[in-house]
N, C-alpha and C. Protein backbone atom coordinates (compact mmCIF):
# COMPACT_ATOMS: atom_id res chain seq x y z
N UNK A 1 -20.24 27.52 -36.84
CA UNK A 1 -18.88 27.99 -37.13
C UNK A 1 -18.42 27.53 -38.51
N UNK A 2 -17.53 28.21 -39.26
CA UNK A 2 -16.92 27.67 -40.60
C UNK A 2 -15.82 26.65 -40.28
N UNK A 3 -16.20 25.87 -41.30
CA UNK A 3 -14.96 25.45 -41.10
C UNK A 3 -13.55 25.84 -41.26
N UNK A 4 -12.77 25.10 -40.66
CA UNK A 4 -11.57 25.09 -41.31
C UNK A 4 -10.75 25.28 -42.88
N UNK A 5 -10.12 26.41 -43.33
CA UNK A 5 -9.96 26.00 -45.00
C UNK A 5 -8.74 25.43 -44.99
N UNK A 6 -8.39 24.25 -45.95
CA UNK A 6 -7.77 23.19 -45.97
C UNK A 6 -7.15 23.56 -47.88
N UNK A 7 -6.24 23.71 -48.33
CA UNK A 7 -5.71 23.15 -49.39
C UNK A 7 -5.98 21.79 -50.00
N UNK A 8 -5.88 21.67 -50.58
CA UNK A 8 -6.06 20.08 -51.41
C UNK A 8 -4.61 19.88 -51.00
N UNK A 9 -4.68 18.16 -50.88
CA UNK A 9 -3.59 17.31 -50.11
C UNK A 9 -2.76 17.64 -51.18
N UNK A 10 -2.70 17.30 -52.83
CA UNK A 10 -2.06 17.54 -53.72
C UNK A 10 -1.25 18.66 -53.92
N UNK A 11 -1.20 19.75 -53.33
CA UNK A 11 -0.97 21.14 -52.58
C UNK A 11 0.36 20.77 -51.82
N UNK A 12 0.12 20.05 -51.06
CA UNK A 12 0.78 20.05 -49.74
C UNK A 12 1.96 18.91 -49.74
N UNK A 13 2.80 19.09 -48.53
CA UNK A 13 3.60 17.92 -47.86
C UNK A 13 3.27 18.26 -46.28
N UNK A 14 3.74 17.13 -45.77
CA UNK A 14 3.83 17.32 -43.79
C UNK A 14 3.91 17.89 -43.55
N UNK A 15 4.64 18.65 -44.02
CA UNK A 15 5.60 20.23 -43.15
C UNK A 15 4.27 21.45 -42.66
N UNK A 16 3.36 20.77 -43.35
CA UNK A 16 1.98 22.06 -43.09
C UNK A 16 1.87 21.52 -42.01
N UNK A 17 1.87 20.63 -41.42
CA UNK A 17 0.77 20.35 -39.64
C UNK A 17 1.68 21.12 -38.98
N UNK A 18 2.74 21.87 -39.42
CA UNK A 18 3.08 22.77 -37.99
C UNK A 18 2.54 23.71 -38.09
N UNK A 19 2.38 24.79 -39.14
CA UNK A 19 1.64 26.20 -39.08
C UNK A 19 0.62 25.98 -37.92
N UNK A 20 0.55 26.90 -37.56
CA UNK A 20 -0.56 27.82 -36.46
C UNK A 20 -0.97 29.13 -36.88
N UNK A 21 -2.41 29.07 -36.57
CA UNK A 21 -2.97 30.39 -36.88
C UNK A 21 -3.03 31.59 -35.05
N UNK A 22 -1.48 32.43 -35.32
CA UNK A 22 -1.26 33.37 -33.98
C UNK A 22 -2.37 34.14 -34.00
N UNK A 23 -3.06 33.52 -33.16
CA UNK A 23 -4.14 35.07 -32.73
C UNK A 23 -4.06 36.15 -32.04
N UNK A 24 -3.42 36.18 -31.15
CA UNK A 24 -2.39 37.55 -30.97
C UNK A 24 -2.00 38.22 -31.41
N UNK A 25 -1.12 37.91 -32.54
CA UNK A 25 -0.43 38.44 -34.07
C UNK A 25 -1.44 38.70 -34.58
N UNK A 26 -2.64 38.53 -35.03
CA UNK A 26 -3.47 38.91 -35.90
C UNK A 26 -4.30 39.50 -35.45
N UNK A 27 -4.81 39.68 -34.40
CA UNK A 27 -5.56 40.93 -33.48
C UNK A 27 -4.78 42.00 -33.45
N UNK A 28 -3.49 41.58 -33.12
CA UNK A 28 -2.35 42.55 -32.81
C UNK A 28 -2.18 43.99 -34.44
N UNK A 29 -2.40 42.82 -35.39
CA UNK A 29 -1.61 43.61 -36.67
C UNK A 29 -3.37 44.28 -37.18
N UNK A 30 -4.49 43.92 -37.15
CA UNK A 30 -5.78 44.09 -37.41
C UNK A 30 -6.21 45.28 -36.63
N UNK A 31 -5.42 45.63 -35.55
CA UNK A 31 -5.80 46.57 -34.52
C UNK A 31 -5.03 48.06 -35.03
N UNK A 32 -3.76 47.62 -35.23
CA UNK A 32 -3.26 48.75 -36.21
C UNK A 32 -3.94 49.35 -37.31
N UNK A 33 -4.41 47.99 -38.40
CA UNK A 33 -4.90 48.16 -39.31
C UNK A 33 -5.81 49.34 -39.10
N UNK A 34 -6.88 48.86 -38.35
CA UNK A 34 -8.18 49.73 -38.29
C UNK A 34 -7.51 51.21 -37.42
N UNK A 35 -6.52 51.21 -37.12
CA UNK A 35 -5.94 52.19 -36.17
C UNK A 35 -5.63 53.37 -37.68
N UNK A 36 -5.73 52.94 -38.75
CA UNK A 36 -5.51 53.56 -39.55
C UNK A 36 -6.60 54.00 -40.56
N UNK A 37 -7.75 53.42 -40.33
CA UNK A 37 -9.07 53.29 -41.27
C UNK A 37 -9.06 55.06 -41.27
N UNK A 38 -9.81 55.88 -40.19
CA UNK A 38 -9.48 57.58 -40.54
C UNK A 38 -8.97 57.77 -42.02
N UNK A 39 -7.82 57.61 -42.29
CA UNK A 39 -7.12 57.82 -43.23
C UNK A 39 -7.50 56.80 -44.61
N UNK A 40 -8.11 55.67 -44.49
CA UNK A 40 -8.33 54.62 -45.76
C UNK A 40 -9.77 54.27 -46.40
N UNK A 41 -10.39 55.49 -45.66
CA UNK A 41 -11.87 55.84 -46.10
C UNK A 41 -11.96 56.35 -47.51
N UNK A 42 -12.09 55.60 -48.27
CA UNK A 42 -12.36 55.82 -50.15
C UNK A 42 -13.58 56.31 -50.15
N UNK A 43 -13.65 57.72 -50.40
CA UNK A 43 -14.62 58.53 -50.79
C UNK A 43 -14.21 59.58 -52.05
N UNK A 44 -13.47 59.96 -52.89
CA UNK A 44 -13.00 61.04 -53.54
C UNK A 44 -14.11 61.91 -53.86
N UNK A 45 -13.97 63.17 -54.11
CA UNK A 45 -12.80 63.71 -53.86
C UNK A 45 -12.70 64.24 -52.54
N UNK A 46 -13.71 64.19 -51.47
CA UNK A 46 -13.32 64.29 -50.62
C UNK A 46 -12.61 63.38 -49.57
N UNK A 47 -12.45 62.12 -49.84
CA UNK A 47 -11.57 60.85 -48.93
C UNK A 47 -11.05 60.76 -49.63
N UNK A 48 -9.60 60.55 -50.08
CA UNK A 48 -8.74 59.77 -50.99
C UNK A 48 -7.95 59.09 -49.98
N UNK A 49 -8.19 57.43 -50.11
CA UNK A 49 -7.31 56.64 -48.99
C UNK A 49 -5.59 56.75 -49.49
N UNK A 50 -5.16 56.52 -48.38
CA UNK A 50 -3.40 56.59 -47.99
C UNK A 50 -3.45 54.91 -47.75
N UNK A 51 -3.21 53.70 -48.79
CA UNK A 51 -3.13 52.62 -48.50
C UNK A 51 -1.82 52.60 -47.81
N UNK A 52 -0.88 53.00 -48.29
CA UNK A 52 0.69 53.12 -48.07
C UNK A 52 0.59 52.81 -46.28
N UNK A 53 -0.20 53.42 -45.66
CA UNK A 53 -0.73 53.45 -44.29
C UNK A 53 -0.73 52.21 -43.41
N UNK A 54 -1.46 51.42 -44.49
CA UNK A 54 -1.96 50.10 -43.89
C UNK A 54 -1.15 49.57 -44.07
N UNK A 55 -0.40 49.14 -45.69
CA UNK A 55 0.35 48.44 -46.07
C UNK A 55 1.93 48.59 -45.39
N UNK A 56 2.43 49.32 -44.42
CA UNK A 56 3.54 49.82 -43.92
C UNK A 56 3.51 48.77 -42.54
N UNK A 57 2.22 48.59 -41.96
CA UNK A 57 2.09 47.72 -41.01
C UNK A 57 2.06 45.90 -41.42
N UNK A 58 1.71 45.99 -42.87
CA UNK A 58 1.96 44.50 -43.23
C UNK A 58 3.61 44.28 -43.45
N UNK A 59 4.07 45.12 -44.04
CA UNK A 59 5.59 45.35 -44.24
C UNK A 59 6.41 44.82 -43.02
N UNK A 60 6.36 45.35 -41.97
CA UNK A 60 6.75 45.64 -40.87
C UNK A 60 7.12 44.00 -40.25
N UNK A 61 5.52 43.67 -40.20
CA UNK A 61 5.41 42.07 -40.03
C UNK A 61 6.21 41.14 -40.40
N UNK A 62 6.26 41.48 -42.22
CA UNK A 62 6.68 40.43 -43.27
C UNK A 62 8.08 40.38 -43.48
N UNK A 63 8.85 41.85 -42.93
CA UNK A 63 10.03 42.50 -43.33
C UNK A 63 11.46 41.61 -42.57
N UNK A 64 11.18 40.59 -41.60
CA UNK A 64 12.24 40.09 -40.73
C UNK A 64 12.10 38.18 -42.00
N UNK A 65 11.08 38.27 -42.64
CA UNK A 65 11.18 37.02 -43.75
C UNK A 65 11.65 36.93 -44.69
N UNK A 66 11.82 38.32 -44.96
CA UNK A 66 12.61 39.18 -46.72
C UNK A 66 13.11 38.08 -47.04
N UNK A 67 13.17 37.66 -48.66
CA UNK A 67 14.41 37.47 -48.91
C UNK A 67 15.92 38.55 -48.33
N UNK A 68 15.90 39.58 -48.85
CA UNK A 68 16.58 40.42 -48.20
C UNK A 68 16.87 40.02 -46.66
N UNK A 69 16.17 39.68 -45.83
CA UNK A 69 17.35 39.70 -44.58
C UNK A 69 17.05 38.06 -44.69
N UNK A 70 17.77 37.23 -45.36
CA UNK A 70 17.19 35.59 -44.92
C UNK A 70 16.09 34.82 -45.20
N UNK A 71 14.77 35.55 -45.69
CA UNK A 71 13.99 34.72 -45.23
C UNK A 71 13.41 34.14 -46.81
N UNK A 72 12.51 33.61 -46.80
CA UNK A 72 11.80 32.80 -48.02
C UNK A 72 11.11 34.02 -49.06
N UNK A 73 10.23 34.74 -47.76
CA UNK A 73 9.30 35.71 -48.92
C UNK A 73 9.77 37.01 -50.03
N UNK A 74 9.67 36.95 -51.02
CA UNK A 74 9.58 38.11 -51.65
C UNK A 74 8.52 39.05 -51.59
N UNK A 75 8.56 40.59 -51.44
CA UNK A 75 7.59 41.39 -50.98
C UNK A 75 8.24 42.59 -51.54
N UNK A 76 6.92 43.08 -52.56
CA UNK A 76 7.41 44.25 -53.12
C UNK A 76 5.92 44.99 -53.15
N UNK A 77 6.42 46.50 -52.96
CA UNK A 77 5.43 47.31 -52.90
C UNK A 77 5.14 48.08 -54.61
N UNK A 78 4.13 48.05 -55.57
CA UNK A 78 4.32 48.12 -56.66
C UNK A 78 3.04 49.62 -56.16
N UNK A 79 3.67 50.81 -57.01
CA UNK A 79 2.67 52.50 -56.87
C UNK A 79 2.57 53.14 -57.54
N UNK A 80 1.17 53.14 -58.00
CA UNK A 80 1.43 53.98 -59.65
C UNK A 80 0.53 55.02 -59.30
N UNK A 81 0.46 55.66 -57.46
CA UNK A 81 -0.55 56.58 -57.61
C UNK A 81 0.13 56.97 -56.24
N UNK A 82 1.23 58.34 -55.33
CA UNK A 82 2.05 58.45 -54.42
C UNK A 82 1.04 58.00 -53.05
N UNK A 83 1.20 57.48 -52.40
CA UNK A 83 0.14 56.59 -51.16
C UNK A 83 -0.48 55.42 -51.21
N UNK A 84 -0.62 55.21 -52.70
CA UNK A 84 -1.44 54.09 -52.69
C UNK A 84 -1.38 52.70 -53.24
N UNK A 85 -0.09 52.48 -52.45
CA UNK A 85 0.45 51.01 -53.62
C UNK A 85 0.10 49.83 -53.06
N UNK A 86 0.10 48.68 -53.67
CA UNK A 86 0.08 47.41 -54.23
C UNK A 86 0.34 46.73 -53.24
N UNK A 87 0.49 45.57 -52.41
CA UNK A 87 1.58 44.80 -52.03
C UNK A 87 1.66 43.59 -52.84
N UNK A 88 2.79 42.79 -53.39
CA UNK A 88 2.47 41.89 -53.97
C UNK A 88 3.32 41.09 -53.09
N UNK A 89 3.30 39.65 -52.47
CA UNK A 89 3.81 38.36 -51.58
C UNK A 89 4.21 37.15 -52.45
N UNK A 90 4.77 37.00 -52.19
CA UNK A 90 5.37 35.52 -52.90
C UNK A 90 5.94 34.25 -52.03
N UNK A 91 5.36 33.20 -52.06
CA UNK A 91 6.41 32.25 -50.93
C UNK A 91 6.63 31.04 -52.07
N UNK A 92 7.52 30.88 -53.00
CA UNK A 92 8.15 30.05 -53.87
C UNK A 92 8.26 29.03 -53.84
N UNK A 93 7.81 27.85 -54.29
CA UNK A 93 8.45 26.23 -54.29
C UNK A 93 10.03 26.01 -55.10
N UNK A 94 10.37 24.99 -54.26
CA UNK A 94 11.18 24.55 -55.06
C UNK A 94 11.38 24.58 -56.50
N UNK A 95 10.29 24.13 -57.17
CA UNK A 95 9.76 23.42 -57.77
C UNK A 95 9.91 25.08 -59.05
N UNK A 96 10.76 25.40 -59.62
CA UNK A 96 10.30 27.09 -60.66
C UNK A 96 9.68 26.71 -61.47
N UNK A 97 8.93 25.41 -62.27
CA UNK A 97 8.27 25.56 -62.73
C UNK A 97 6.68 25.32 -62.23
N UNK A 98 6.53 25.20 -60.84
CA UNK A 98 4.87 24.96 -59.99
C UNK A 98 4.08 25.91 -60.64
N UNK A 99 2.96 25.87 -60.53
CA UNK A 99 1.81 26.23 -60.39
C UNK A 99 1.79 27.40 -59.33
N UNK A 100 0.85 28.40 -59.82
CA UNK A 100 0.56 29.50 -58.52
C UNK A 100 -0.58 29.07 -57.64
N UNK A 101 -0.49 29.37 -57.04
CA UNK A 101 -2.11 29.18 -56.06
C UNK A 101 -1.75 30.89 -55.50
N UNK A 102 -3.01 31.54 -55.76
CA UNK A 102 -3.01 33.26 -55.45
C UNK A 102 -4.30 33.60 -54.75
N UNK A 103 -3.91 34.40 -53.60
CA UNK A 103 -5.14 35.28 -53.02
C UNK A 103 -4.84 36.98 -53.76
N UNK A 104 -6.04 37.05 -54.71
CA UNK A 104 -6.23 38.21 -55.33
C UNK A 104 -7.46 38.74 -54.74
N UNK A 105 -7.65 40.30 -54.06
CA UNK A 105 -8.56 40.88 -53.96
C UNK A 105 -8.64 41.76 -53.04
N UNK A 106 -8.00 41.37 -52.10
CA UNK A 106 -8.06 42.04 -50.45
C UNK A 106 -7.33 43.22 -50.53
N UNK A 107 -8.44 44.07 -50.44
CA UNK A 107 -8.15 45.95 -50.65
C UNK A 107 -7.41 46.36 -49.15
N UNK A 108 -6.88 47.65 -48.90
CA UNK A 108 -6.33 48.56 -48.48
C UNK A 108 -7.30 49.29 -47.61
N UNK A 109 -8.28 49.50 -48.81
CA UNK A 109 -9.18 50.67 -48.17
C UNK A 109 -10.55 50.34 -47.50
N UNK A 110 -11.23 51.52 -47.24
CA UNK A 110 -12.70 50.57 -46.19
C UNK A 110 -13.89 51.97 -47.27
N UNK A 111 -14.77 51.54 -46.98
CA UNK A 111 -15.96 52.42 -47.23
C UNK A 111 -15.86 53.46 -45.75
N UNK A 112 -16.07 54.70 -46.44
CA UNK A 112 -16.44 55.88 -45.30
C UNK A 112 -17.36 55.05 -44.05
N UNK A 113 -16.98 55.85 -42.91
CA UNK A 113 -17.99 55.65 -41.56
C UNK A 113 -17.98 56.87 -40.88
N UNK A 114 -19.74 57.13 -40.86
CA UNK A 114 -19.52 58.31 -39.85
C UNK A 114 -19.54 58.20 -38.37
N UNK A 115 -18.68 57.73 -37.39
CA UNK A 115 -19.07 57.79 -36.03
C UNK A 115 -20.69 57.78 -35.45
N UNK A 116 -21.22 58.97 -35.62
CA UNK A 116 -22.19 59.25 -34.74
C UNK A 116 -23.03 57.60 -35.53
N UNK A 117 -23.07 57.43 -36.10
CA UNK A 117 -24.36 56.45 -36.69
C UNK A 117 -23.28 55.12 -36.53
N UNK A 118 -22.98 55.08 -35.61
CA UNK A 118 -22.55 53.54 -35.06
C UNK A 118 -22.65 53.74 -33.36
N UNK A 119 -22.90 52.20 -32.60
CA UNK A 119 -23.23 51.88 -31.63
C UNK A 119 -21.65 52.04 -30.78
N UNK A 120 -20.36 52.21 -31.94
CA UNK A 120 -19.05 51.68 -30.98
C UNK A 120 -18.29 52.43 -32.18
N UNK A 121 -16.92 52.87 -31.92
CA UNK A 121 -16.11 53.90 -32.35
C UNK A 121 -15.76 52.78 -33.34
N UNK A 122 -15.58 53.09 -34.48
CA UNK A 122 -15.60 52.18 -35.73
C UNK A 122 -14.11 52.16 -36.17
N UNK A 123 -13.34 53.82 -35.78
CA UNK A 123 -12.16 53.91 -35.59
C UNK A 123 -11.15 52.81 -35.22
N UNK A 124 -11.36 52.25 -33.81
CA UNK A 124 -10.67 50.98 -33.19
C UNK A 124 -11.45 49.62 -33.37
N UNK A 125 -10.29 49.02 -32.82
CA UNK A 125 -10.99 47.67 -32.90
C UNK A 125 -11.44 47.70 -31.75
N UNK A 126 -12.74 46.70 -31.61
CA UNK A 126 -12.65 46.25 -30.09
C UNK A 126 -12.98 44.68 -30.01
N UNK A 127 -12.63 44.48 -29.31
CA UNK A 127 -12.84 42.56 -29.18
C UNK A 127 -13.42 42.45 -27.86
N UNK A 128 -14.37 41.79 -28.04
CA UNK A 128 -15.31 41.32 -26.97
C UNK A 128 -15.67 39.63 -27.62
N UNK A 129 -14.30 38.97 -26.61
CA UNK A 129 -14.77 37.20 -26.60
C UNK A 129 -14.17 36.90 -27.85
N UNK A 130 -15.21 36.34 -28.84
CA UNK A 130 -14.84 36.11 -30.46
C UNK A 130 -15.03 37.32 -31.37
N UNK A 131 -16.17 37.82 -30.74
CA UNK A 131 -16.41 39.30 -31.79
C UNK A 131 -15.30 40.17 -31.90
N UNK A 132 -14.84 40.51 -32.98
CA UNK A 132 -14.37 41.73 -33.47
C UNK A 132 -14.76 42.60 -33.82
N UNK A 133 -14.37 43.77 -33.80
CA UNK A 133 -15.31 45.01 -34.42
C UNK A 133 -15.01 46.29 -34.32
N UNK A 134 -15.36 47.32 -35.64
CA UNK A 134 -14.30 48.65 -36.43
C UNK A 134 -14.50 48.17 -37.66
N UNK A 135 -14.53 49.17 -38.67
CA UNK A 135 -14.52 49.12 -39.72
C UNK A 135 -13.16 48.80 -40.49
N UNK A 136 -13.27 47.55 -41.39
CA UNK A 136 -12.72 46.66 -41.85
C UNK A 136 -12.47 45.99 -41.58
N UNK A 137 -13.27 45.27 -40.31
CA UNK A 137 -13.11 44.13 -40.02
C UNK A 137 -12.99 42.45 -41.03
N UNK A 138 -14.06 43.06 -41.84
CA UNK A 138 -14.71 41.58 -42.35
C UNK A 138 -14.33 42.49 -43.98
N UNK A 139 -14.26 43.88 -44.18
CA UNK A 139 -14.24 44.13 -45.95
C UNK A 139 -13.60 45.53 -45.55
N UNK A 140 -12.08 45.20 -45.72
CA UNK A 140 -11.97 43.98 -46.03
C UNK A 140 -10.05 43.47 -45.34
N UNK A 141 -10.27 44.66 -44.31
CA UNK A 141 -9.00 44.91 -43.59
C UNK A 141 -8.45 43.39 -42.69
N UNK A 142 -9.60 42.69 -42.53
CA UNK A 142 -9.37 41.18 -41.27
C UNK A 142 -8.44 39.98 -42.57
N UNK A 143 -9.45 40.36 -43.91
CA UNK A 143 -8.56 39.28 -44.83
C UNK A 143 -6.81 39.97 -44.85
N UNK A 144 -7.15 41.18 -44.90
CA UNK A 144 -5.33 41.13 -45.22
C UNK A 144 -4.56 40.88 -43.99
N UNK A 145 -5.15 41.08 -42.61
CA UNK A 145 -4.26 40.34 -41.23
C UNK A 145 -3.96 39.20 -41.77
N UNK A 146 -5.27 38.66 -42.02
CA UNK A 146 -5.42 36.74 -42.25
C UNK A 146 -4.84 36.21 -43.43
N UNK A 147 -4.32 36.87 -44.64
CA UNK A 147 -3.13 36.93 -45.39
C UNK A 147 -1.86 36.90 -44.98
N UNK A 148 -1.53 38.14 -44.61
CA UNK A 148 -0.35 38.75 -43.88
C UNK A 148 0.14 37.47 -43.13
N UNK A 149 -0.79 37.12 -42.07
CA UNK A 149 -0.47 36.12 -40.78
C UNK A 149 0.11 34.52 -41.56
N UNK A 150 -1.13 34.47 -42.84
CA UNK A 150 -0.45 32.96 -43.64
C UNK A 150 1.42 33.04 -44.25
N UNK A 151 1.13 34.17 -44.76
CA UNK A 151 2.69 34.46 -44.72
C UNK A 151 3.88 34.44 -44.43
N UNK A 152 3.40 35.09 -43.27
CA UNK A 152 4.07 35.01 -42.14
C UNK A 152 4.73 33.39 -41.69
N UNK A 153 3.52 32.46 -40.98
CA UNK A 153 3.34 31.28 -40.98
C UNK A 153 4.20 30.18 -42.17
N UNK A 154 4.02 30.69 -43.28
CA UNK A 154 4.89 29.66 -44.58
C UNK A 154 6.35 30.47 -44.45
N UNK A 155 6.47 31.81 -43.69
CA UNK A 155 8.10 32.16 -43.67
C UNK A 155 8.59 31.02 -42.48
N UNK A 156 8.11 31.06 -41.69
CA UNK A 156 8.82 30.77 -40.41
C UNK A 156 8.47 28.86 -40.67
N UNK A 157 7.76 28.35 -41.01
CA UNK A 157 7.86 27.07 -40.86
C UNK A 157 8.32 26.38 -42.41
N UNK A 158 8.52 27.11 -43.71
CA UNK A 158 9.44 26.73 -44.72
C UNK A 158 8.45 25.41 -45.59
N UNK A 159 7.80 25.40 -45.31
CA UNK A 159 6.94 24.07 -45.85
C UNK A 159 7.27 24.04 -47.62
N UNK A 160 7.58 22.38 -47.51
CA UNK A 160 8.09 22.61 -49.30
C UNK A 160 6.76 22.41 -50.02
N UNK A 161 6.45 23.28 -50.62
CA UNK A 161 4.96 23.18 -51.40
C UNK A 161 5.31 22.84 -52.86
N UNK A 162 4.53 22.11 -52.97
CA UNK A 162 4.26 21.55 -54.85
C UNK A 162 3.82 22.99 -55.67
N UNK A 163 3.37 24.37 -54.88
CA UNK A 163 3.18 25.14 -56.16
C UNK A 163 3.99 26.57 -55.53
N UNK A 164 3.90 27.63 -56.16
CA UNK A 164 3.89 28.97 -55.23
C UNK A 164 2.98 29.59 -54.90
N UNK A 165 2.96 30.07 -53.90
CA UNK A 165 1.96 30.54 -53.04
C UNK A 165 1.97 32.56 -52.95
N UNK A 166 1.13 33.07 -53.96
CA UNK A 166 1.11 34.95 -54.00
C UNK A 166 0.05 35.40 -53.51
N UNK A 167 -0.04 36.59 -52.98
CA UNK A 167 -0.79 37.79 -53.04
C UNK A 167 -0.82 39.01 -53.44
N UNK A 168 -2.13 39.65 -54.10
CA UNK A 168 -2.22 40.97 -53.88
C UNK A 168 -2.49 41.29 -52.93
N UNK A 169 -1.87 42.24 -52.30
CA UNK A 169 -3.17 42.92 -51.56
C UNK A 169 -3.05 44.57 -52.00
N UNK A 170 -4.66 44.86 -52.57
CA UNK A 170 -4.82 46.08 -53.62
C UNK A 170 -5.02 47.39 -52.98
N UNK A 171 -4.23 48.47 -53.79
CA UNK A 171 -5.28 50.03 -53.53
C UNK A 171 -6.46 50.16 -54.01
N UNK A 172 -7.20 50.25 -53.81
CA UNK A 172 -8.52 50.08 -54.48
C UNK A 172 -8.92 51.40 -55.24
């Protein structure tokens, strides 16, 4: 098994030993995700993904943390192509002049799948035990749950961090 990923202590104060990683919540929001893959299959010109798709279900999640209604995170959808925008996350220190610490990379979209040449509908998720499985599980739809969910996690438990804490998550 992997380990655990840990921040450097220098990173941190106490306030982190409360986060929890909801696995519920993140099966829950990962299941959508792939509920949407059909549509986020990057092939042009015949696939052109609809990130807007996916990213509407991270929204959704993140949207009760807004700054806008109360909460810590800033979350803006940035689109320079109609379907296929950006998300960018922010959870701020005190601190306006910190340091960033950033997860850059975690796409929107999945590589085409054709059904017949898979063992299990690639469409859904299915979970059996620990396994997960559907396309984008692992590339690269599970990192943006497992984003989304950290988010989430630094809205609701407020931890004062020594830097700020962003994401992309990209149209590819």
């Amino acid at each position: 098994p992997t380990p655990p990923l840990h921040l450097p202590s220098r990173f941190l104060l106490p306030t982190m030993d409360k986060m929890q990683f909801d696995k519920e919540a993140y099966v829950d929001l990962l299941r959508k995700l792939i509920g949407e893959v059909r549509n986020l299959q990057n092939n042009p010109p015949l696939n052109v993904p609809q990130e807007d798709l996916a990213s509407d279900h991270v929204l959704r999640v993140l949207e009760p943390y807004t700054k806008e209604k109360g909460g810590p995170l800033l979350v803006r959808r940035e689109t320079f192509v109609t379907g296929r925008g950006n998300l960018l996350i922010e959870y701020r220190s005190a601190n306006e002049d910190a340091k960033y610490v950033s997860f850059v990379g975690s796409h929107l979209d999945v590589v085409p799948a054709n059904p017949d040449e898979w063992d299990f509908n690639p469409f859904e998720l299915t979970v059996d035990g620990d396994i997960l499985r559907g396309r984008g599980v692992t590339d690269c739809l599970g990192h943006v749950a497992l984003v989304t969910e950290l988010f989430k996690q630094l809205a609701i438990n407020k931890p004062a961090l020594k830097v700020h804490v962003a994401a992309v998550l990209i149209a590819n």
